[in-house]
PDB file of N, CA and C in Angstrom:
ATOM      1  N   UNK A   1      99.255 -17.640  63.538  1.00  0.00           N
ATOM      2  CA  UNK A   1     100.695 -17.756  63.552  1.00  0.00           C
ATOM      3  C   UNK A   1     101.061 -19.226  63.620  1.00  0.00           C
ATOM      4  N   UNK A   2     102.490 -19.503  62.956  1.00  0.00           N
ATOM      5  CA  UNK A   2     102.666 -21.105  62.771  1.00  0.00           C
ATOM      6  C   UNK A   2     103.277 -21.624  63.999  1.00  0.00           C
ATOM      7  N   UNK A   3     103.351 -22.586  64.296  1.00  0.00           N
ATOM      8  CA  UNK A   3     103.784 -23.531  65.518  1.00  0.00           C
ATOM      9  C   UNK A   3     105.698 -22.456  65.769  1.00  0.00           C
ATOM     10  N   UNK A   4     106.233 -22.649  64.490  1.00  0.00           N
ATOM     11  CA  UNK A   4     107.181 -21.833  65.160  1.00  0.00           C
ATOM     12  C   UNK A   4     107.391 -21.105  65.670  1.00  0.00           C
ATOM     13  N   UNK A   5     106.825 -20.388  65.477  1.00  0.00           N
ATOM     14  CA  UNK A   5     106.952 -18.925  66.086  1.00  0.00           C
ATOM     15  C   UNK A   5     106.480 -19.122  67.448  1.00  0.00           C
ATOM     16  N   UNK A   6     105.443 -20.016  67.948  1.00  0.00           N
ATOM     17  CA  UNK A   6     105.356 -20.437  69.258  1.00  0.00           C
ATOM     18  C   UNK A   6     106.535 -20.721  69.984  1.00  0.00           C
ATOM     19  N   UNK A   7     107.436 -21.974  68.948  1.00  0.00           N
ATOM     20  CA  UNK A   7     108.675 -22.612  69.647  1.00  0.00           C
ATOM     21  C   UNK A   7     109.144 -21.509  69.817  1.00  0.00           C
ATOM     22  N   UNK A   8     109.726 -20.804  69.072  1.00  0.00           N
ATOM     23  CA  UNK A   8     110.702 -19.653  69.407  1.00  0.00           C
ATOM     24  C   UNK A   8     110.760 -18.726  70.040  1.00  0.00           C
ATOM     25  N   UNK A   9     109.751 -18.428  71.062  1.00  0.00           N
ATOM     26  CA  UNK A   9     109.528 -17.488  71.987  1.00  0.00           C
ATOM     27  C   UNK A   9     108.687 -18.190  73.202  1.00  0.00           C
ATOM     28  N   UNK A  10     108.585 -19.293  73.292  1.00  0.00           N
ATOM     29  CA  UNK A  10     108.491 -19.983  74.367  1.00  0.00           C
ATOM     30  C   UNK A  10     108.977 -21.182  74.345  1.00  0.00           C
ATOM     31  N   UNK A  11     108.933 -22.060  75.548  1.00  0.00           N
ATOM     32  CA  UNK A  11     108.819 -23.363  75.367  1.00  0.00           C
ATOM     33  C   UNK A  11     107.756 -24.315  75.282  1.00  0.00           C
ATOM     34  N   UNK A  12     107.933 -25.157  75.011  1.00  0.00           N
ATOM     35  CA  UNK A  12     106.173 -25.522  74.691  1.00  0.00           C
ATOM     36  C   UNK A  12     106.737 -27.711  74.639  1.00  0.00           C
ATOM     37  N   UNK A  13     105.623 -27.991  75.274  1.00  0.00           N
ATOM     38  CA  UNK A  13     105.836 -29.545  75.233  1.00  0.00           C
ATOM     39  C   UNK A  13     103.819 -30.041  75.138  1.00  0.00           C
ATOM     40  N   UNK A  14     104.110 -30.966  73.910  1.00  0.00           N
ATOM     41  CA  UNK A  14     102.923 -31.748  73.370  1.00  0.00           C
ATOM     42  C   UNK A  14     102.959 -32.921  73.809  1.00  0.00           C
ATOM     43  N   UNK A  15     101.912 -33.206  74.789  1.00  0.00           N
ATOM     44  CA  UNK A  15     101.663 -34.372  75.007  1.00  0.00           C
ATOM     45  C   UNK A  15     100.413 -35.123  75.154  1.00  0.00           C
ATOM     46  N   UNK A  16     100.153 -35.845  74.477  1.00  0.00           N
ATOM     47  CA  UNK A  16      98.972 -36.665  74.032  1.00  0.00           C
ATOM     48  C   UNK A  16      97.459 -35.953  74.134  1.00  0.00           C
ATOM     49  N   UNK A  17      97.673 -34.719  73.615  1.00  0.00           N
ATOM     50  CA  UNK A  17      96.953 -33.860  72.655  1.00  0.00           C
ATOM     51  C   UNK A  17      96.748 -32.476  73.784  1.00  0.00           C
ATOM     52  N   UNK A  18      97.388 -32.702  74.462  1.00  0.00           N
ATOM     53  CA  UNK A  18      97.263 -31.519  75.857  1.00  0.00           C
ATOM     54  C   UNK A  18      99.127 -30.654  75.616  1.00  0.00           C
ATOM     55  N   UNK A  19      98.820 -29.447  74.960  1.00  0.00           N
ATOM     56  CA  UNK A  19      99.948 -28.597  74.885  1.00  0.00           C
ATOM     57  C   UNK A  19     100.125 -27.284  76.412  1.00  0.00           C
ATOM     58  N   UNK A  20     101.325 -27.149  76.639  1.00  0.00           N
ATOM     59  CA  UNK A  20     101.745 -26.781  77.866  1.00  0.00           C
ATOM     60  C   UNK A  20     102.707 -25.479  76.967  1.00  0.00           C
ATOM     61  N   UNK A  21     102.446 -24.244  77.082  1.00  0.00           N
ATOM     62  CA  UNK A  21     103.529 -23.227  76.682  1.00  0.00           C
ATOM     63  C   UNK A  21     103.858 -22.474  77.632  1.00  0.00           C
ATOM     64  N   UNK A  22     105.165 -22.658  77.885  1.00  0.00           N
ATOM     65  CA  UNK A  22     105.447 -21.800  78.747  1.00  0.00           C
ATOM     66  C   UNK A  22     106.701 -20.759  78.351  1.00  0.00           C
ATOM     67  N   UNK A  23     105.682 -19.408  78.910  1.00  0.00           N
ATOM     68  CA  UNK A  23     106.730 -17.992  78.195  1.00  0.00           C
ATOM     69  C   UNK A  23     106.991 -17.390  79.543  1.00  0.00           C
ATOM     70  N   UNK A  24     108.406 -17.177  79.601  1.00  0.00           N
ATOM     71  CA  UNK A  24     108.638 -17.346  81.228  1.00  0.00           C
ATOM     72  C   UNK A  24     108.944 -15.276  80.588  1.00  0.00           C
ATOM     73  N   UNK A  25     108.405 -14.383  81.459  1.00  0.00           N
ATOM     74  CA  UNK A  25     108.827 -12.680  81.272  1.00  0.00           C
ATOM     75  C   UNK A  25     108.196 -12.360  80.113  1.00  0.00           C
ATOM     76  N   UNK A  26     106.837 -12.482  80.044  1.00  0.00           N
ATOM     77  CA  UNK A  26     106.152 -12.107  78.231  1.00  0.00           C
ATOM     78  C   UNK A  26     106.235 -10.609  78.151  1.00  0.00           C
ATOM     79  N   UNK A  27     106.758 -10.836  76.542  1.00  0.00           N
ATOM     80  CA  UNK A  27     106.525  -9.282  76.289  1.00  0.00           C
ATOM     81  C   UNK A  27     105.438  -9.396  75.586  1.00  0.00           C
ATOM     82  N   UNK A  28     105.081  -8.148  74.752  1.00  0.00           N
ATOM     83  CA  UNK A  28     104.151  -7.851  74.205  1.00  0.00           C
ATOM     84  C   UNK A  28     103.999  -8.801  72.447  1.00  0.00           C
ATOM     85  N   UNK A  29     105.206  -8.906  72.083  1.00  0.00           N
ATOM     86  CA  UNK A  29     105.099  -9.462  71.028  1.00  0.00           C
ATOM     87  C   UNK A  29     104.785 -10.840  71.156  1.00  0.00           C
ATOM     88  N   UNK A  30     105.188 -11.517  72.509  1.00  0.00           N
ATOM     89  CA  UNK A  30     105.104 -13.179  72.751  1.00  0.00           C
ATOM     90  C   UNK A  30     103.183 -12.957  73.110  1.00  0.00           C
ATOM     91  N   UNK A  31     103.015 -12.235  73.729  1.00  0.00           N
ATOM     92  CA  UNK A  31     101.725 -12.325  73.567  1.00  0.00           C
ATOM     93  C   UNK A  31     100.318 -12.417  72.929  1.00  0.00           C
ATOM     94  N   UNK A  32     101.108 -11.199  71.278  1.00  0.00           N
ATOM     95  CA  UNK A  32     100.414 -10.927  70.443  1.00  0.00           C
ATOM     96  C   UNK A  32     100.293 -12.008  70.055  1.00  0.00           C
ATOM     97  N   UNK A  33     101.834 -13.157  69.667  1.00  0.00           N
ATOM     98  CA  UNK A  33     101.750 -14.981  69.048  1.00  0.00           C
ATOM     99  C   UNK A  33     100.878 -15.327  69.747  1.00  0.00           C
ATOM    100  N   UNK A  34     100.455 -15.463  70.952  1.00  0.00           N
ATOM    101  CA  UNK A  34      99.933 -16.656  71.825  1.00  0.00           C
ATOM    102  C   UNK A  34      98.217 -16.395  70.947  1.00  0.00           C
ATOM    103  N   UNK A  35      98.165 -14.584  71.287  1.00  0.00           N
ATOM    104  CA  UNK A  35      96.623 -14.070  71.188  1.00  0.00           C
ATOM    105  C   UNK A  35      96.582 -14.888  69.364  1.00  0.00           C
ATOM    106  N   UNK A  36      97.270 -14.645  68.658  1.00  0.00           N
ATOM    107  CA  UNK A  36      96.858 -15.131  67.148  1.00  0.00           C
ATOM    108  C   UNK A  36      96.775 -16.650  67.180  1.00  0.00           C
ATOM    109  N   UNK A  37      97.742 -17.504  67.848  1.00  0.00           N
ATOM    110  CA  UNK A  37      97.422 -18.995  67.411  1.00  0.00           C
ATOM    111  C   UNK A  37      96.127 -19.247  68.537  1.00  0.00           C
ATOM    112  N   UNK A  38      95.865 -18.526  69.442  1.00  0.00           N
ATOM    113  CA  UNK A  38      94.643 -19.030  70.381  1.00  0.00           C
ATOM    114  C   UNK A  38      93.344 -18.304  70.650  1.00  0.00           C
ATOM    115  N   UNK A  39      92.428 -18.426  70.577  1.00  0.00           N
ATOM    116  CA  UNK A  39      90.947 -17.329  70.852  1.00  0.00           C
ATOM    117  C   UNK A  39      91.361 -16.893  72.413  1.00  0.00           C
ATOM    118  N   UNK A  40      91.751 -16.292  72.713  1.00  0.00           N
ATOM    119  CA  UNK A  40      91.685 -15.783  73.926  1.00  0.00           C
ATOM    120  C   UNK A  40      91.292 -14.373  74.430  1.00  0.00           C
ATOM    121  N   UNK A  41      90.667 -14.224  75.064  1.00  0.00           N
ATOM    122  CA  UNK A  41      90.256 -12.511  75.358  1.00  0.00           C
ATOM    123  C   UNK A  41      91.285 -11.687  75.800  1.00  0.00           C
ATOM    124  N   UNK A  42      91.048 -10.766  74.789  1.00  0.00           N
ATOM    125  CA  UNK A  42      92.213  -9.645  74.338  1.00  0.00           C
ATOM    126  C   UNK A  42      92.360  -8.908  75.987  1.00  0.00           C
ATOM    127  N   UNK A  43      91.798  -9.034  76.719  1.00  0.00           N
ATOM    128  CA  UNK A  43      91.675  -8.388  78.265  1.00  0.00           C
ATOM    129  C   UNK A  43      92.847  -9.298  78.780  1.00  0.00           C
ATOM    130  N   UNK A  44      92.575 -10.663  78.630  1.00  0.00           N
ATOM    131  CA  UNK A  44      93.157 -11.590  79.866  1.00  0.00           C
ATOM    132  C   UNK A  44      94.557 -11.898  78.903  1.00  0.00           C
ATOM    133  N   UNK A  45      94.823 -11.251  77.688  1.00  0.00           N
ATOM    134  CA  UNK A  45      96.016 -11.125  77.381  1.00  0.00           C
ATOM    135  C   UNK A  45      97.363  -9.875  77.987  1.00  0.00           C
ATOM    136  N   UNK A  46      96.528  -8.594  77.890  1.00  0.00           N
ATOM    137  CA  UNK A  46      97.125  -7.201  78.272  1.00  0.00           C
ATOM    138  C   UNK A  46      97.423  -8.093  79.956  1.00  0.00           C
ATOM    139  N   UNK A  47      96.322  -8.455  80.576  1.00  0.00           N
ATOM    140  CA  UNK A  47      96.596  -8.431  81.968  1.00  0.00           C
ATOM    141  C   UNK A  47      97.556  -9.522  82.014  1.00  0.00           C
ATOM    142  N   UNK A  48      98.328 -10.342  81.229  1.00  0.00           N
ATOM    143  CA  UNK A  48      99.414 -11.273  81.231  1.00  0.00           C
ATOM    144  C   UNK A  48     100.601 -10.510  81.268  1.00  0.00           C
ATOM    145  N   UNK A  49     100.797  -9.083  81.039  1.00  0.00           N
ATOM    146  CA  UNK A  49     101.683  -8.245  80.654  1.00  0.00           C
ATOM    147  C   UNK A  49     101.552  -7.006  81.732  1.00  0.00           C
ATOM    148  N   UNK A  50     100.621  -7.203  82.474  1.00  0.00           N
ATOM    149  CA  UNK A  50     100.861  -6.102  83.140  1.00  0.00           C
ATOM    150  C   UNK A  50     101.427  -7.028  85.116  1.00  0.00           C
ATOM    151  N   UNK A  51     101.760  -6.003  85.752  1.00  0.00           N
ATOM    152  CA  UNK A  51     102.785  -6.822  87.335  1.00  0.00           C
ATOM    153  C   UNK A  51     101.786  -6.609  88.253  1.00  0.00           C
ATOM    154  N   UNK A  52     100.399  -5.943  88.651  1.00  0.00           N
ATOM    155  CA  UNK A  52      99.527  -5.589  89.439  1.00  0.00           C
ATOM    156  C   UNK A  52      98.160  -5.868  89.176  1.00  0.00           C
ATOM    157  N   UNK A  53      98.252  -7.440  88.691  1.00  0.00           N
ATOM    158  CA  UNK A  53      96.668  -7.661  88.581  1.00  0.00           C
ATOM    159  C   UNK A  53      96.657  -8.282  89.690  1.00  0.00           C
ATOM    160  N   UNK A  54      95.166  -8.618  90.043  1.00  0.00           N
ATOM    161  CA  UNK A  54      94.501  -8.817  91.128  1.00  0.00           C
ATOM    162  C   UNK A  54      94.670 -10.820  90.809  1.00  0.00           C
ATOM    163  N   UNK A  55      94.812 -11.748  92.111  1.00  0.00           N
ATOM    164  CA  UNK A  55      94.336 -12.959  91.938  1.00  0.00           C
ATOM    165  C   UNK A  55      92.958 -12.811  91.577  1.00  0.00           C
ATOM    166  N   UNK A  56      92.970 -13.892  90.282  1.00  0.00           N
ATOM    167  CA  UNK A  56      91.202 -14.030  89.776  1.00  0.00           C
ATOM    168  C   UNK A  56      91.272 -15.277  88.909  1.00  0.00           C
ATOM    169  N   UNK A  57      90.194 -15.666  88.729  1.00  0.00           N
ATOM    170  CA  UNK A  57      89.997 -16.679  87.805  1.00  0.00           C
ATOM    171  C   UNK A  57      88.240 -15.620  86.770  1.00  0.00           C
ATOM    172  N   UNK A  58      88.853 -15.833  85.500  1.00  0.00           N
ATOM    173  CA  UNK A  58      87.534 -15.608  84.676  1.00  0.00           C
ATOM    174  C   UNK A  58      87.133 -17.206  84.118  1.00  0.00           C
ATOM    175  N   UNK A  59      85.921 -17.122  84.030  1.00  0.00           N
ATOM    176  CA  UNK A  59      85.764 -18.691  82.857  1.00  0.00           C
ATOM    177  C   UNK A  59      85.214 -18.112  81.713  1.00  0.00           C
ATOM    178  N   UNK A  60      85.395 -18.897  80.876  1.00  0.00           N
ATOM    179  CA  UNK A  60      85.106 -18.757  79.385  1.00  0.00           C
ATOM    180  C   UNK A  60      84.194 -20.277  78.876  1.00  0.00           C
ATOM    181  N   UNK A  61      83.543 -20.245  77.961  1.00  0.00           N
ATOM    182  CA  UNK A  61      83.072 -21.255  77.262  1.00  0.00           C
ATOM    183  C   UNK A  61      84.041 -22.721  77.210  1.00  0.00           C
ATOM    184  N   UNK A  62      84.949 -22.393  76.316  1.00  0.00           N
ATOM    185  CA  UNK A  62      86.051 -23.261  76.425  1.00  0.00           C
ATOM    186  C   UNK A  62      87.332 -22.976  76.989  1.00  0.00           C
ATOM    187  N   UNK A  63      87.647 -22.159  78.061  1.00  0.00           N
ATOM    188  CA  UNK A  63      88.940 -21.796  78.655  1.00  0.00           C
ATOM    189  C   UNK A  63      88.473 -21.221  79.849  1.00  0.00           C
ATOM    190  N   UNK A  64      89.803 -21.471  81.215  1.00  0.00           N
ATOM    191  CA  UNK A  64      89.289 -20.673  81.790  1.00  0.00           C
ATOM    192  C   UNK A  64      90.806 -19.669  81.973  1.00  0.00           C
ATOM    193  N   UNK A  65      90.662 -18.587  82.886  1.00  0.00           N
ATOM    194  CA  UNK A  65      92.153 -17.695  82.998  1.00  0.00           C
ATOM    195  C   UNK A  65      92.021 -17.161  84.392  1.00  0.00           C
ATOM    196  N   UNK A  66      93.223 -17.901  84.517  1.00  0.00           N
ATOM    197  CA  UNK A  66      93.753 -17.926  86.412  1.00  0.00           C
ATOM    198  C   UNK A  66      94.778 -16.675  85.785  1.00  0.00           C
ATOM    199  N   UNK A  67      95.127 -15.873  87.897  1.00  0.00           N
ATOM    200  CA  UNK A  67      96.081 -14.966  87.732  1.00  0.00           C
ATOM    201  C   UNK A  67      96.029 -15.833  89.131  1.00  0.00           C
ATOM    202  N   UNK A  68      97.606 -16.186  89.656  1.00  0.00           N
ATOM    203  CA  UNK A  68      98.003 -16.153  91.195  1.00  0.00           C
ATOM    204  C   UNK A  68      99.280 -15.387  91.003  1.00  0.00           C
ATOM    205  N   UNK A  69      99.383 -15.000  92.419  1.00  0.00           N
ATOM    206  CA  UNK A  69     100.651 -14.443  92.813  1.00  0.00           C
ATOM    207  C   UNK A  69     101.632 -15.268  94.120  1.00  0.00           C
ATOM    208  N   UNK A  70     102.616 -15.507  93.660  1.00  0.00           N
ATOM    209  CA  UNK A  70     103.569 -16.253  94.458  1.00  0.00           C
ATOM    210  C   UNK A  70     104.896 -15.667  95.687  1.00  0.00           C
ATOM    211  N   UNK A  71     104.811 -15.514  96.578  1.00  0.00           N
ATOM    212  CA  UNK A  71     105.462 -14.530  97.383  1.00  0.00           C
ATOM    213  C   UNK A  71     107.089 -15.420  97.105  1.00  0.00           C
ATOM    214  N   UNK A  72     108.231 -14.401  96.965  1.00  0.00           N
ATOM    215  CA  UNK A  72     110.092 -14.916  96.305  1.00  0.00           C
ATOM    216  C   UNK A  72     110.167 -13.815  97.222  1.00  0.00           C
ATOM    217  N   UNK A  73     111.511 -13.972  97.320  1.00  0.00           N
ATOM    218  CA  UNK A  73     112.057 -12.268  97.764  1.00  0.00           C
ATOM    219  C   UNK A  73     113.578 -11.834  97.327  1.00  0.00           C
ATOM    220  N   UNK A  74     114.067 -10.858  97.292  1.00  0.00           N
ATOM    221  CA  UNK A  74     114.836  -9.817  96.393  1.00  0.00           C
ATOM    222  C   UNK A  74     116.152 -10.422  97.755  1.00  0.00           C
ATOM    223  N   UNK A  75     117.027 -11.301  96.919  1.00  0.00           N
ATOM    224  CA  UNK A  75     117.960 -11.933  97.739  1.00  0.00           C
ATOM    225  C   UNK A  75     119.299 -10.506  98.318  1.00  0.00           C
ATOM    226  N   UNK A  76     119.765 -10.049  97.519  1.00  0.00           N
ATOM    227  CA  UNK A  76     120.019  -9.132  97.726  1.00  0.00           C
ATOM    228  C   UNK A  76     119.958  -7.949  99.070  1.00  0.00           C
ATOM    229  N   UNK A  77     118.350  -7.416  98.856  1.00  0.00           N
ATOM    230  CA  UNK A  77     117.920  -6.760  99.701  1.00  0.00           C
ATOM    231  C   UNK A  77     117.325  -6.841 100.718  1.00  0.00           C
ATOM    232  N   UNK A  78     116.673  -8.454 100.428  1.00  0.00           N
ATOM    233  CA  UNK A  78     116.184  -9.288 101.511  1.00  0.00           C
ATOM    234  C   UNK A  78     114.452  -8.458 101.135  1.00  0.00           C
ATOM    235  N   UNK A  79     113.825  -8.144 100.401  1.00  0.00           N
ATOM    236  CA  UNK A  79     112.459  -7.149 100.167  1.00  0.00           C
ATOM    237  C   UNK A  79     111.787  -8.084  99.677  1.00  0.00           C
ATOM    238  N   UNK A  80     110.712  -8.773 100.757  1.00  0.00           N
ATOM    239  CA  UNK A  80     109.359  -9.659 100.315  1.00  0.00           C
ATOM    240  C   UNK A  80     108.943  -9.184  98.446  1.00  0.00           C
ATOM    241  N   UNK A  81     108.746  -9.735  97.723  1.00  0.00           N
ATOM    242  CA  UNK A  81     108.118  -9.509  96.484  1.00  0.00           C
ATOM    243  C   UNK A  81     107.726 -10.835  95.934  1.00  0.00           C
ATOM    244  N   UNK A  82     106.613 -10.470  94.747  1.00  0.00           N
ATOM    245  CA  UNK A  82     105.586 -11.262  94.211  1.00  0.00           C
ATOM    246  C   UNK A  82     105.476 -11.462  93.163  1.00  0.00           C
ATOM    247  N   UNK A  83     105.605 -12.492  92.266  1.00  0.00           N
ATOM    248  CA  UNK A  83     105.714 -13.385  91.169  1.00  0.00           C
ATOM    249  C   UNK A  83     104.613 -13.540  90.663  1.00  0.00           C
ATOM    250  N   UNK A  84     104.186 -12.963  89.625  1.00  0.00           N
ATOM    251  CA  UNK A  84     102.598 -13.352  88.890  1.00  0.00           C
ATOM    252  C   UNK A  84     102.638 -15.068  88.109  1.00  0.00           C
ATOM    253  N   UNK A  85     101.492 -15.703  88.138  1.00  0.00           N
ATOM    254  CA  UNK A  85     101.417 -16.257  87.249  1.00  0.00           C
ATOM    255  C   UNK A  85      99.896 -16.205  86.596  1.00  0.00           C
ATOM    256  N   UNK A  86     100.551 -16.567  84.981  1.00  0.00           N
ATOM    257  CA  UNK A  86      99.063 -16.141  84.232  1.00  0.00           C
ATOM    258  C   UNK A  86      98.803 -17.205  83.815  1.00  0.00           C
ATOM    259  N   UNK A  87      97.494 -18.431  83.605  1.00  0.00           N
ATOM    260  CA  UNK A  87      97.552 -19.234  83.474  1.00  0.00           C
ATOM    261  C   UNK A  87      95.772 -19.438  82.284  1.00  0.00           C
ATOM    262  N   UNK A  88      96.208 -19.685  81.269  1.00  0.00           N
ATOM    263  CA  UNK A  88      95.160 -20.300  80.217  1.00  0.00           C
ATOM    264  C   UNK A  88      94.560 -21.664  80.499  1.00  0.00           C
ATOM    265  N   UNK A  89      93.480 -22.441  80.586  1.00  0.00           N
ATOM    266  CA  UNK A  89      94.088 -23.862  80.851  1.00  0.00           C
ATOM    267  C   UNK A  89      92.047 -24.146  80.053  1.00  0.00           C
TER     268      UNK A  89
END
């Protein structure tokens, strides 16, 4: 997939050869872009999309894939809850 289609469903900043995309609520289609412009394992993609993965780090040859979870809470209701982040690097 071409660079646009990156821009357009995330944000993304290039800097001196180290790219940063960030897709803030991925759906399935922002994912499928990421999985086509990047080799990434089709596992540690689904689990970018799903709200109950476990903190982990896998490594890969050339990548590795962090999951943390960040404790926010539901201002509203005042109900502790947890913020995934999925991280390629």
């Amino acid at each position: 997939m071409e660079e646009d289609a990156i821009q357009e469903h995330a944000e993304k900043i290039n800097n001196n050869g180290n790219l940063w995309i960030d897709i803030e609520k991925p759906t399935r289609k922002k994912i499928e872009i990421l999985g086509q412009k990047f080799p990434f394992n089709e596992l540690n993609l689904e689990d970018c999309l799903s709200k109950i993965q476990i903190t982990k780090i896998d490594r890969y040859k050339d990548h590795i894939f962090i999951i943390l979870h960040f404790p926010t809470s539901h201002k509203e209701k005042g109900v502790p809850r947890f913020s995934q982040l999925s991280i390629f690097a």
